[in-house]
C-alpha atoms as a PDB file:
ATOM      1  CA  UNK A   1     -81.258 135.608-118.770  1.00  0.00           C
ATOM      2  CA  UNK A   2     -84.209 138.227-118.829  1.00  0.00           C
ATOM      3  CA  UNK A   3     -86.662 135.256-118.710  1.00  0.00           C
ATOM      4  CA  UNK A   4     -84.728 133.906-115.456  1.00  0.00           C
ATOM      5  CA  UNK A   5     -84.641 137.844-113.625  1.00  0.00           C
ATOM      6  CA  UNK A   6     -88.635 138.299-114.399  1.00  0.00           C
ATOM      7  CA  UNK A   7     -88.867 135.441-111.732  1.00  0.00           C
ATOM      8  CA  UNK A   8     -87.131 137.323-109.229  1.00  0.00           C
ATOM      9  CA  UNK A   9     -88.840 140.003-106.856  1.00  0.00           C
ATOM     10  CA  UNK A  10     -87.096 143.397-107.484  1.00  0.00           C
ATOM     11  CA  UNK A  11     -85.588 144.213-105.199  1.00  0.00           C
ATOM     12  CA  UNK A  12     -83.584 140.309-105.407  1.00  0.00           C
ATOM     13  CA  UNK A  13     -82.894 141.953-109.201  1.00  0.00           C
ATOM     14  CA  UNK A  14     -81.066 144.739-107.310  1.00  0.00           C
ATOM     15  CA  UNK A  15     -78.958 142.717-104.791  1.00  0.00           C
ATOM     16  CA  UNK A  16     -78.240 140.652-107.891  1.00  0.00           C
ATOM     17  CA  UNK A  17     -77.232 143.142-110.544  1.00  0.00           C
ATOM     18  CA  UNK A  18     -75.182 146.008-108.688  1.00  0.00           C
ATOM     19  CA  UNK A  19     -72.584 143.599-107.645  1.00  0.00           C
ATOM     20  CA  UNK A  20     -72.805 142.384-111.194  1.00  0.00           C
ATOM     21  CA  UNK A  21     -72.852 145.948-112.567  1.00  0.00           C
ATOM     22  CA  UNK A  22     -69.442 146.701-110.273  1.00  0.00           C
ATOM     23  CA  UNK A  23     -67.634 143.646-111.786  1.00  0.00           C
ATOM     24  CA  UNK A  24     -68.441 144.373-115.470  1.00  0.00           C
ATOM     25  CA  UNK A  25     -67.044 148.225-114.636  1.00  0.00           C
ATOM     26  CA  UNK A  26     -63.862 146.504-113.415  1.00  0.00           C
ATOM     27  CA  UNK A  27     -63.656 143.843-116.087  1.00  0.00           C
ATOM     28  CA  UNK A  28     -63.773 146.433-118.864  1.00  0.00           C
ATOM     29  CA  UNK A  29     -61.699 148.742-117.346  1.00  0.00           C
ATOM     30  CA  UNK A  30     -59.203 145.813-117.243  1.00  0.00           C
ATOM     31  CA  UNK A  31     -59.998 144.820-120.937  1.00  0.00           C
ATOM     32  CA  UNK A  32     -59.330 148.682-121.993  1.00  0.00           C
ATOM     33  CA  UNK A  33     -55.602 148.244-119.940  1.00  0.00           C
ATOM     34  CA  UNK A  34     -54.066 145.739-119.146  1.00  0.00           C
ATOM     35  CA  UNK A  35     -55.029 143.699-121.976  1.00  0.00           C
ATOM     36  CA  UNK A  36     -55.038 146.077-124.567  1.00  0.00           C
ATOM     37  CA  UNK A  37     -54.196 143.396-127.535  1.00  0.00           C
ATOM     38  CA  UNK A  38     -56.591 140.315-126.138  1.00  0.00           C
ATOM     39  CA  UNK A  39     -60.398 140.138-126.974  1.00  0.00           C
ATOM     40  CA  UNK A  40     -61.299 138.612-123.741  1.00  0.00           C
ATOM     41  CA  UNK A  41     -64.468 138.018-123.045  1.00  0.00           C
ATOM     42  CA  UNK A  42     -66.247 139.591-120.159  1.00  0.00           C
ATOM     43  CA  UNK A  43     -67.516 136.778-119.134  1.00  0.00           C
ATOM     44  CA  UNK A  44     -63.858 135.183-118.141  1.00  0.00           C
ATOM     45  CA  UNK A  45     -62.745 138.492-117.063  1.00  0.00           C
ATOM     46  CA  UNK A  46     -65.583 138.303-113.979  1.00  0.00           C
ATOM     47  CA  UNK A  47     -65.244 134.470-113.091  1.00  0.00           C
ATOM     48  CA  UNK A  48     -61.022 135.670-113.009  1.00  0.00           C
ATOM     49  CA  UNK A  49     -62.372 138.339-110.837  1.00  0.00           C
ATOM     50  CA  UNK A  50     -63.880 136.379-108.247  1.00  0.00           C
ATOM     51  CA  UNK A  51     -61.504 133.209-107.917  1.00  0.00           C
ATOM     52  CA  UNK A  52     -58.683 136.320-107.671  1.00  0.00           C
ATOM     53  CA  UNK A  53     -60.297 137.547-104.661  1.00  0.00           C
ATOM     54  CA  UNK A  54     -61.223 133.882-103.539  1.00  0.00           C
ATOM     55  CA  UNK A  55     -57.206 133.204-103.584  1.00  0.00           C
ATOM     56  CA  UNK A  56     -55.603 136.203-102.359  1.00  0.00           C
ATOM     57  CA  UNK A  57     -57.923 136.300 -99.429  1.00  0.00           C
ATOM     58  CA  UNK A  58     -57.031 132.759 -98.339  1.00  0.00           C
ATOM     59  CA  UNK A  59     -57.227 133.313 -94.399  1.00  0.00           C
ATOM     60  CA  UNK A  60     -54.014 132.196 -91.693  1.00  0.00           C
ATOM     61  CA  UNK A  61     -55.813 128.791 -91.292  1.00  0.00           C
ATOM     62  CA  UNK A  62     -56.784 127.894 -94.584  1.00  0.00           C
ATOM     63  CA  UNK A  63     -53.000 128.763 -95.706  1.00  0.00           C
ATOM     64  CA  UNK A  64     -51.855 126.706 -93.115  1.00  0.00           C
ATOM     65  CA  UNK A  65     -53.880 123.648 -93.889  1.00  0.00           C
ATOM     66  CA  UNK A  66     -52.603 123.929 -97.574  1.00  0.00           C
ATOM     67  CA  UNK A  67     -49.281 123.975 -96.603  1.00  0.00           C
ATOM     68  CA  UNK A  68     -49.675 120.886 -94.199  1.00  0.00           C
ATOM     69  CA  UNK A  69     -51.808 119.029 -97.404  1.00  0.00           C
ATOM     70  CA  UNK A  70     -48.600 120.318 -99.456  1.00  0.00           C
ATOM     71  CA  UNK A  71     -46.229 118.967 -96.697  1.00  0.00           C
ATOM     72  CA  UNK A  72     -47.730 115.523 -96.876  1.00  0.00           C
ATOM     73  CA  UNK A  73     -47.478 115.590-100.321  1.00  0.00           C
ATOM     74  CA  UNK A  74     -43.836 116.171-101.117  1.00  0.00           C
ATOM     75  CA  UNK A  75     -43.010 113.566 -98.287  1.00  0.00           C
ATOM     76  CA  UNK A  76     -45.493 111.330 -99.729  1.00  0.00           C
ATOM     77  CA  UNK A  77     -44.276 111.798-103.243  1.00  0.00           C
ATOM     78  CA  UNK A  78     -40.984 110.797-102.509  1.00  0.00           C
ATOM     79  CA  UNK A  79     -39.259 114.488-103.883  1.00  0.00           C
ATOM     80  CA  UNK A  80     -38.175 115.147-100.127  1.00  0.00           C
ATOM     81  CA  UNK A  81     -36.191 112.675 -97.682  1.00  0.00           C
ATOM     82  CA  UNK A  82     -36.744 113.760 -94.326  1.00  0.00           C
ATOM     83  CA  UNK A  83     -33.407 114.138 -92.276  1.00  0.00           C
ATOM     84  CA  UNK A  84     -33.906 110.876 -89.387  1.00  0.00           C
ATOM     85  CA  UNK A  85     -31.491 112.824 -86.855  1.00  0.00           C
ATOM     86  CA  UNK A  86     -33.604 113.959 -84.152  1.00  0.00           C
ATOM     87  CA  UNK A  87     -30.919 116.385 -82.966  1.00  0.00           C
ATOM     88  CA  UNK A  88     -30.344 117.790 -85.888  1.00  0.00           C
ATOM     89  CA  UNK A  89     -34.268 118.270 -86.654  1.00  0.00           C
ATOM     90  CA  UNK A  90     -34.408 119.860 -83.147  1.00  0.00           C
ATOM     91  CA  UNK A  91     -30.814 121.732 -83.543  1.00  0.00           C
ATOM     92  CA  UNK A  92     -32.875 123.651 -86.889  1.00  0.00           C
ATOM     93  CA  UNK A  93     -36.120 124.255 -85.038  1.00  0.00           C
ATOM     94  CA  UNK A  94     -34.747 125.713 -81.951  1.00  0.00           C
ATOM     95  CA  UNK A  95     -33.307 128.099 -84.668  1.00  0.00           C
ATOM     96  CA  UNK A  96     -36.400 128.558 -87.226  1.00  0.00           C
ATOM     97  CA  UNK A  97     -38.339 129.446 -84.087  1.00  0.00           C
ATOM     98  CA  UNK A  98     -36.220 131.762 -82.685  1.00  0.00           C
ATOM     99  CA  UNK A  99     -35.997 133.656 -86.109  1.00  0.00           C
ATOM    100  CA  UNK A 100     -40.267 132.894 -86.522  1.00  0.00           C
ATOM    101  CA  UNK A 101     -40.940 134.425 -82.876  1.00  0.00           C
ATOM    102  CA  UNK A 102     -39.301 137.804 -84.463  1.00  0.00           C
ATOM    103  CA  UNK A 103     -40.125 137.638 -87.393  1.00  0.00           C
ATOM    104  CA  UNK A 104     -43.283 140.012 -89.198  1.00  0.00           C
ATOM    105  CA  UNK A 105     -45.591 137.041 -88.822  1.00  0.00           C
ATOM    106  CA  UNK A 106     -45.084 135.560 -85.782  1.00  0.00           C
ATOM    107  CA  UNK A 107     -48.477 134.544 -85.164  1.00  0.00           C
ATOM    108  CA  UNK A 108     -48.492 131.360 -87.553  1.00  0.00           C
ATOM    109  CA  UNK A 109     -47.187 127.753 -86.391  1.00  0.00           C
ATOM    110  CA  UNK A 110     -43.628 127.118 -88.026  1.00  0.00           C
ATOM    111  CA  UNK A 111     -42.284 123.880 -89.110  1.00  0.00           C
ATOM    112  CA  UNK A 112     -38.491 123.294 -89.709  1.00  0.00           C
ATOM    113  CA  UNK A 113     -37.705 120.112 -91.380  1.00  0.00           C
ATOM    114  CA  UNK A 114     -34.096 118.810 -92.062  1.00  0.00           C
ATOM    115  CA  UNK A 115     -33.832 117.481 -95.625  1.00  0.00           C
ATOM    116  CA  UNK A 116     -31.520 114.238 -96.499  1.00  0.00           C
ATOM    117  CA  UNK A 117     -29.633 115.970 -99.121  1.00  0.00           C
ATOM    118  CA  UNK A 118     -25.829 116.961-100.188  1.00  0.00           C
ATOM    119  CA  UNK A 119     -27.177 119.610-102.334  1.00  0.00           C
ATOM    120  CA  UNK A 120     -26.797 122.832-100.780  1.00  0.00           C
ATOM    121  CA  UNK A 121     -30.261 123.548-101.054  1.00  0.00           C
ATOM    122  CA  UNK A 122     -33.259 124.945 -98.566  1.00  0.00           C
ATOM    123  CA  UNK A 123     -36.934 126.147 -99.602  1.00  0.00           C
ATOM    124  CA  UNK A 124     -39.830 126.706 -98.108  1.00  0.00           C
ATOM    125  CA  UNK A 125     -44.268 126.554 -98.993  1.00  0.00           C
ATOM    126  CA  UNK A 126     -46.941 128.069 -97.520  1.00  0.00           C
ATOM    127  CA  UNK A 127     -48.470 127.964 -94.188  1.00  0.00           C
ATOM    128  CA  UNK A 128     -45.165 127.878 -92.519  1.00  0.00           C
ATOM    129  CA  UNK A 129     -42.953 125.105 -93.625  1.00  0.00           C
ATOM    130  CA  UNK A 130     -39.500 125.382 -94.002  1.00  0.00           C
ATOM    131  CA  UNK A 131     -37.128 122.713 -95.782  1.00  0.00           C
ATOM    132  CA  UNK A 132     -32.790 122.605 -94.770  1.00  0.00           C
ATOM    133  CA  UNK A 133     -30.779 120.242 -96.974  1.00  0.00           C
ATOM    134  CA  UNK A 134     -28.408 118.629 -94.658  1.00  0.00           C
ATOM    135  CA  UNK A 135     -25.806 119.871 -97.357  1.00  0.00           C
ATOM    136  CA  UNK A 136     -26.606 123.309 -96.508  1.00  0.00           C
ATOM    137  CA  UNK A 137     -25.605 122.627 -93.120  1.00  0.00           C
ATOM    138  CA  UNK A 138     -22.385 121.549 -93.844  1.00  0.00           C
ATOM    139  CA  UNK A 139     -21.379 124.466 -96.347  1.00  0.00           C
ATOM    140  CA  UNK A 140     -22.026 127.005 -93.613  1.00  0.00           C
ATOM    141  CA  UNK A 141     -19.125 128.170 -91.579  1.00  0.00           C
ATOM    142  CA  UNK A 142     -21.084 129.428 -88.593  1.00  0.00           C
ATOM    143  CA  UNK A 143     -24.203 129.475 -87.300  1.00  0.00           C
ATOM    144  CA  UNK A 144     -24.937 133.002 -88.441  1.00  0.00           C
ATOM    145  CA  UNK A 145     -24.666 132.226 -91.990  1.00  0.00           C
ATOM    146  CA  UNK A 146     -26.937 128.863 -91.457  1.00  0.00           C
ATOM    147  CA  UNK A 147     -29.542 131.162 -89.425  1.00  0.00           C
ATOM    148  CA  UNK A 148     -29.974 133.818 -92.028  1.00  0.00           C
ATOM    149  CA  UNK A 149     -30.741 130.995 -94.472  1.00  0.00           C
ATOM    150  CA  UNK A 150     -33.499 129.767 -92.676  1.00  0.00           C
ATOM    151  CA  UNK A 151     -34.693 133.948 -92.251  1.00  0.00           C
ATOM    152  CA  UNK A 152     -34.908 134.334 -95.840  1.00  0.00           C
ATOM    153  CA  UNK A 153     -37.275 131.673 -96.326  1.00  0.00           C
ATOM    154  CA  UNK A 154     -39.120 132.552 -93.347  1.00  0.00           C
ATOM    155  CA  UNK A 155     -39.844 135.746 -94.884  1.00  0.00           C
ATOM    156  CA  UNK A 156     -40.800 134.075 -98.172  1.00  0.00           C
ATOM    157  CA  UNK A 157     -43.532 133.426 -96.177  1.00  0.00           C
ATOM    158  CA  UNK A 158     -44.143 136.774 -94.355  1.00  0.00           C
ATOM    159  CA  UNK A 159     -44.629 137.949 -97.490  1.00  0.00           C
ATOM    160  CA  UNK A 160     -46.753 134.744 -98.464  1.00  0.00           C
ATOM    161  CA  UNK A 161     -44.674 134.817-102.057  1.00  0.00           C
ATOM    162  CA  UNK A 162     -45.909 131.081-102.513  1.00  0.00           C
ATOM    163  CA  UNK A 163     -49.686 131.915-102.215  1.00  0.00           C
ATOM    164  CA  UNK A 164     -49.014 134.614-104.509  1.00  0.00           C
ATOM    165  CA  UNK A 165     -47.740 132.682-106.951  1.00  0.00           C
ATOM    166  CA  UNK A 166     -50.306 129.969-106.455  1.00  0.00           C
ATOM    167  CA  UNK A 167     -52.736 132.260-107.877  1.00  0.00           C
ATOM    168  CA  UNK A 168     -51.061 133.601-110.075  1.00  0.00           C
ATOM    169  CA  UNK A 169     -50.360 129.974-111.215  1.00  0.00           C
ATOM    170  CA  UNK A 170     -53.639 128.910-111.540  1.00  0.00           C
ATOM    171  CA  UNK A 171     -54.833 131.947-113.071  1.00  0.00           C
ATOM    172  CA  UNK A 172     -52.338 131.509-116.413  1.00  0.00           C
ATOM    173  CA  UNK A 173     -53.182 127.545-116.474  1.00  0.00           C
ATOM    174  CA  UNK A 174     -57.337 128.404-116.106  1.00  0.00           C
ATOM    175  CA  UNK A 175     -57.294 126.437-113.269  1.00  0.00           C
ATOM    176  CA  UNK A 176     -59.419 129.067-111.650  1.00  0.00           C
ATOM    177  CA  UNK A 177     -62.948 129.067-112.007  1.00  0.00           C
ATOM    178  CA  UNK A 178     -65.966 130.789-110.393  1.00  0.00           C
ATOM    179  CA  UNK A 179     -67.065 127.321-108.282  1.00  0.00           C
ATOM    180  CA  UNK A 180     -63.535 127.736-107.092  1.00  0.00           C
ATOM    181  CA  UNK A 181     -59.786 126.257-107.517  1.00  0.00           C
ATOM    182  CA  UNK A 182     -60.065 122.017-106.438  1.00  0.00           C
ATOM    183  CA  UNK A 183     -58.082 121.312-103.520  1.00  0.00           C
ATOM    184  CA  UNK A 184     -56.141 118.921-104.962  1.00  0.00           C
ATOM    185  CA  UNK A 185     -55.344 120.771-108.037  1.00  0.00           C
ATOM    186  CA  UNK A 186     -54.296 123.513-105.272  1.00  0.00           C
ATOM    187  CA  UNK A 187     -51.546 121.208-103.562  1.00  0.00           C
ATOM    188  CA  UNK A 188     -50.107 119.163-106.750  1.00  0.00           C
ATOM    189  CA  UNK A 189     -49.202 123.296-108.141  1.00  0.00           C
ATOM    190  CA  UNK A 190     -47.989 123.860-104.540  1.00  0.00           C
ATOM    191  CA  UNK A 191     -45.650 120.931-104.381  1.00  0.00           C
ATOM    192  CA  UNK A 192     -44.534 122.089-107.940  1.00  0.00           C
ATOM    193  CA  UNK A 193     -44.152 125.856-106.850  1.00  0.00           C
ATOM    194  CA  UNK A 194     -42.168 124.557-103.597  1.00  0.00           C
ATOM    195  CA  UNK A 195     -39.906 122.318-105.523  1.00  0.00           C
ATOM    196  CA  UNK A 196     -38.842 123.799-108.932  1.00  0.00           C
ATOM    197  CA  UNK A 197     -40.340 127.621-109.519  1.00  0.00           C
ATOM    198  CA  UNK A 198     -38.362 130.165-109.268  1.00  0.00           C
ATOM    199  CA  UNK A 199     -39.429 133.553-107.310  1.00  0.00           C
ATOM    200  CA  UNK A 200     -38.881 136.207-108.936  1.00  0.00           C
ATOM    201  CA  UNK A 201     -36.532 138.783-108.644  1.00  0.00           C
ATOM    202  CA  UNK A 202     -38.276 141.499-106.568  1.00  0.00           C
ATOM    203  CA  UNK A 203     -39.686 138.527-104.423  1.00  0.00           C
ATOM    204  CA  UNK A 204     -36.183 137.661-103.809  1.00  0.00           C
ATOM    205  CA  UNK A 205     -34.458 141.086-102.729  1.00  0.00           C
ATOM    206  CA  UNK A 206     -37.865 141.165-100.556  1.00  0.00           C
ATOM    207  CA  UNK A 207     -36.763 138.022 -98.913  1.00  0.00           C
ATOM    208  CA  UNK A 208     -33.626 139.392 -98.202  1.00  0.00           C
ATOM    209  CA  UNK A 209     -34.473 142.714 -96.778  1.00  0.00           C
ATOM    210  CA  UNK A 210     -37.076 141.245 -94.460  1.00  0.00           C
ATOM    211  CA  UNK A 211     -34.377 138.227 -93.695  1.00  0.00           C
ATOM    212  CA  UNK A 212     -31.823 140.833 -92.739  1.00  0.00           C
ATOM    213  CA  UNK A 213     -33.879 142.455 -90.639  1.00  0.00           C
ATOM    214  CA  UNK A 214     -35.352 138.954 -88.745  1.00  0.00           C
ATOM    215  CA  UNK A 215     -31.491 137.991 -88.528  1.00  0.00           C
ATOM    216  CA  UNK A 216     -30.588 141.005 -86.278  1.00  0.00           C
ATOM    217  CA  UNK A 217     -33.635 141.297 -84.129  1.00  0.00           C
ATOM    218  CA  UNK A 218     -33.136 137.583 -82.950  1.00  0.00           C
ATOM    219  CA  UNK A 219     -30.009 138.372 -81.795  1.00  0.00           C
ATOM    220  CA  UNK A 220     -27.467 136.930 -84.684  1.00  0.00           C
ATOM    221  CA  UNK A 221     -24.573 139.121 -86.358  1.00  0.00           C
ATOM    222  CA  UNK A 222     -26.636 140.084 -89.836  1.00  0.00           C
ATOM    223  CA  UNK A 223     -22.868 139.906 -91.473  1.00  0.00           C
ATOM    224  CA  UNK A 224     -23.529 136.019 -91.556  1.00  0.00           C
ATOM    225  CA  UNK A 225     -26.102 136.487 -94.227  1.00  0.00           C
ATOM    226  CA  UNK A 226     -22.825 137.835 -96.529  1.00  0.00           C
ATOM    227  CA  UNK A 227     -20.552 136.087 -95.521  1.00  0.00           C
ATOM    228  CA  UNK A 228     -22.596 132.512 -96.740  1.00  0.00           C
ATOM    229  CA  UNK A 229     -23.185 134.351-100.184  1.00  0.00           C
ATOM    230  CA  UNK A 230     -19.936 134.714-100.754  1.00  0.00           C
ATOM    231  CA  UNK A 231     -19.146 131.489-100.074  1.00  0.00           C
ATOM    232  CA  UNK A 232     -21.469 130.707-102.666  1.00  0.00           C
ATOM    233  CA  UNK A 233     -20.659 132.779-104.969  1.00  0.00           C
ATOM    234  CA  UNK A 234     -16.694 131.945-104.904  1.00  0.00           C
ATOM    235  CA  UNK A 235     -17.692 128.528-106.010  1.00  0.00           C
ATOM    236  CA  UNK A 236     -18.186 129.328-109.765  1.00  0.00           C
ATOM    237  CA  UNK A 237     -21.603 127.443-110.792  1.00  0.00           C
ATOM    238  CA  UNK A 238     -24.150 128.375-108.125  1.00  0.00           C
ATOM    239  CA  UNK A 239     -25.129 125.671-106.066  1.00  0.00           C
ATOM    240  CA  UNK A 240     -29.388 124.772-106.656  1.00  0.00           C
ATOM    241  CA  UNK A 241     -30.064 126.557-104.035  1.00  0.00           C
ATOM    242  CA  UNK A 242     -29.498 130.008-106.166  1.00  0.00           C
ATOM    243  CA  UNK A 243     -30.082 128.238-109.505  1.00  0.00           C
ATOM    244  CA  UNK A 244     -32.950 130.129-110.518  1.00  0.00           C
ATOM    245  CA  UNK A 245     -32.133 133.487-108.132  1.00  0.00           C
ATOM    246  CA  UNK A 246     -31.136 136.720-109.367  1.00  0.00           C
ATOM    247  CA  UNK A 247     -27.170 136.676-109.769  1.00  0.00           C
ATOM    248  CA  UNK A 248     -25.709 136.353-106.391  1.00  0.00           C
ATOM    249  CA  UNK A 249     -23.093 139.213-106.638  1.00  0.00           C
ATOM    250  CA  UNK A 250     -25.945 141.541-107.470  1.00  0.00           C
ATOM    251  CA  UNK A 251     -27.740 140.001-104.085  1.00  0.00           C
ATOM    252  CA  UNK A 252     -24.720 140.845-102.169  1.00  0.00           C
ATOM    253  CA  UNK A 253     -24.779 144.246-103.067  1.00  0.00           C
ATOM    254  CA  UNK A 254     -28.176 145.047-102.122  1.00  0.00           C
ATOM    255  CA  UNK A 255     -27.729 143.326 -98.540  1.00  0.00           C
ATOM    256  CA  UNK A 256     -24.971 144.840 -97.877  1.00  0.00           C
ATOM    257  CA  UNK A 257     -26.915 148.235 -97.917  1.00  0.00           C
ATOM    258  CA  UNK A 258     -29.679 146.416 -96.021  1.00  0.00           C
ATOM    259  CA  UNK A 259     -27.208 145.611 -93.237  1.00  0.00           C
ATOM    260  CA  UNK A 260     -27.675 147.587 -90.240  1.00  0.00           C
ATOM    261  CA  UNK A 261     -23.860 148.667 -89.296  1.00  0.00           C
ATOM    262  CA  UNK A 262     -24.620 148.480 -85.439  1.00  0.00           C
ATOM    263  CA  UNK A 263     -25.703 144.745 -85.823  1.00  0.00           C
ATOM    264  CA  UNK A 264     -22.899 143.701 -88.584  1.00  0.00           C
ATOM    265  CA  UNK A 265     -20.765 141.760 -86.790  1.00  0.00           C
ATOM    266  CA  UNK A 266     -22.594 142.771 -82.890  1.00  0.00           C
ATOM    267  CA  UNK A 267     -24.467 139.134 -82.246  1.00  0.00           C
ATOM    268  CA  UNK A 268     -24.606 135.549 -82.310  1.00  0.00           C
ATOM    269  CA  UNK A 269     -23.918 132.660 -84.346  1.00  0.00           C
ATOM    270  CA  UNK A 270     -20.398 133.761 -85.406  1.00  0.00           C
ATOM    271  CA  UNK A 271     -18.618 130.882 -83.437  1.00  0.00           C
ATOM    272  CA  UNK A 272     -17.268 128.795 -86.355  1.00  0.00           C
ATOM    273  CA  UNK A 273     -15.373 126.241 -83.667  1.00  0.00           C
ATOM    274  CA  UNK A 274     -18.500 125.523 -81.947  1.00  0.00           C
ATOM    275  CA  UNK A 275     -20.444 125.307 -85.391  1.00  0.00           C
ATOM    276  CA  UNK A 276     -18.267 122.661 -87.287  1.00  0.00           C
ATOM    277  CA  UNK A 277     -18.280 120.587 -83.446  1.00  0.00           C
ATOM    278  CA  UNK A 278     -21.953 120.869 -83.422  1.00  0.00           C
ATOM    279  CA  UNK A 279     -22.636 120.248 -87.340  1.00  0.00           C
ATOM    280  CA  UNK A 280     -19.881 117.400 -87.182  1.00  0.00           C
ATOM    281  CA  UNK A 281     -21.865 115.510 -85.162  1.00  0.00           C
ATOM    282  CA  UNK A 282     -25.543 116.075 -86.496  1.00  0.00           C
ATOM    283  CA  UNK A 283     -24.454 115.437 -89.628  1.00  0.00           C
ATOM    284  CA  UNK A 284     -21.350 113.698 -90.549  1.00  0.00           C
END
């Protein structure tokens, strides 16, 4: 390596080697703490470093077009059976985007999709996306609880939990490498993520606090978010849609705090007649 810096001018050494210097710091102070029992070389520690950074920093747009390559994909693959209804699809969008428009960030494109499902189920990737089992639709009692579905995993992407755990992901497999992570690599781990990873806990109760909060300033009573969970909850095994969630009567305990008494039961959606009419016909 000395051989290859004598051919560079100086000051090109300096440009160089103080970046270098800064990473080294930071990779040995991580070495000395939060790997306190793993020789890892420095070496890895840096080339972590940078595809970290290269990750976490992925811009609006570039999330967005990985969650579109990610949509494609899981249609594609077969693991999600799109919902033909147009209604219906519009019926969830005119929702999603009146939750989105409120929502912390509002200035991404949403997509709502309707999933051909009897599982009472609903997810959601990066970028924007957002998946509603057509058995979800017909376990909710009002339009409330159906709405403050859809906020939670809206603001599983505020708080871009999937790119998060995309690098996170890739990071623990050494997927990620100084060149940088291969697209495709990228999207087969996001269709994975999307489909069968649990969040985690704290990424969960964050999803509900910021859900809460979405539910009430679009204008529906924030009670509907209780209300659906326990529904859920009364049914013994949890449906696949809480699976891999922290226990639901723990969940309900912590949004009930979140709830804002004011905007409880003071809103929309709580209509059950004109819900079952409306569901009864999208999906029968």
């Amino acid at each position: 390596m000395l051989n290859k810096l004598s051919l560079i001018s100086k000051s090109s050494v300096r440009r160089v080697s103080y970046p270098l210097i800064s990473i080294m710091v930071a990779a040995g102070l991580c070495a000395g703490t939060a790997f306190p029992s793993q020789a890892i070389p420095w070496r890895q520690l840096i080339f972590q470093g940078i595809q970290m950074l290269q990750i976490s920093n992925l811009s609006d747009r570039q999330e967005v077009e990985l969650g579109k390559q990610i949509n494609r994909q899981l249609l594609k693959g077969g693991d999600v059976k799109l919902y033909s209804d147009r209604q219906a699809n519009e019926y969830i969008d005119r929702i999603g985007q009146r939750l989105a428009a409120v929502s912390p960030r509002s200035d991404i494109p949403y997509t709502f999709q309707v999933v051909e499902d009897d599982a009472v189920n609903a997810f959601a990737t990066m970028g924007g996306f957002v998946y509603i089992n057509t058995g979800l639709m017909k376990v909710a009692d009002n339009e409330a609880e159906l709405a403050s579905v859809i906020s939670h995993e809206i603001a599983h992407i505020t708080s871009r939990h999937a790119v998060k755990q995309l690098r996170q992901t890739l990071l623990a497999q050494g997927l990620a490498t100084a060149a940088g992570v291969d697209n495709n690599v990228a999207v087969q781990i996001g269709v994975e993520l999307a489909l069968r990873r649990p969040k985690s806990r704290e990424a969960e109760f964050e999803a509900d606090e910021i859900g809460i909060q979405t539910l009430g300033r679009a204008g529906y009573a924030q009670y509907g978010a209780i209300t659906f969970m326990e529904k859920l909850l009364k049914k013994g095994s949890p449906p696949s849609f809480l699976s891999t969630h922290p226990a639901t009567s723990a969940r309900i305990s912590q949004m009930k705090r979140m709830i804002n008494p004011e905007l409880a039961y003071n809103g929309d959606g709580l209509n059950e007649n004109r819900y079952q009419m409306t569901i009864s016909r999208l999906v029968p």
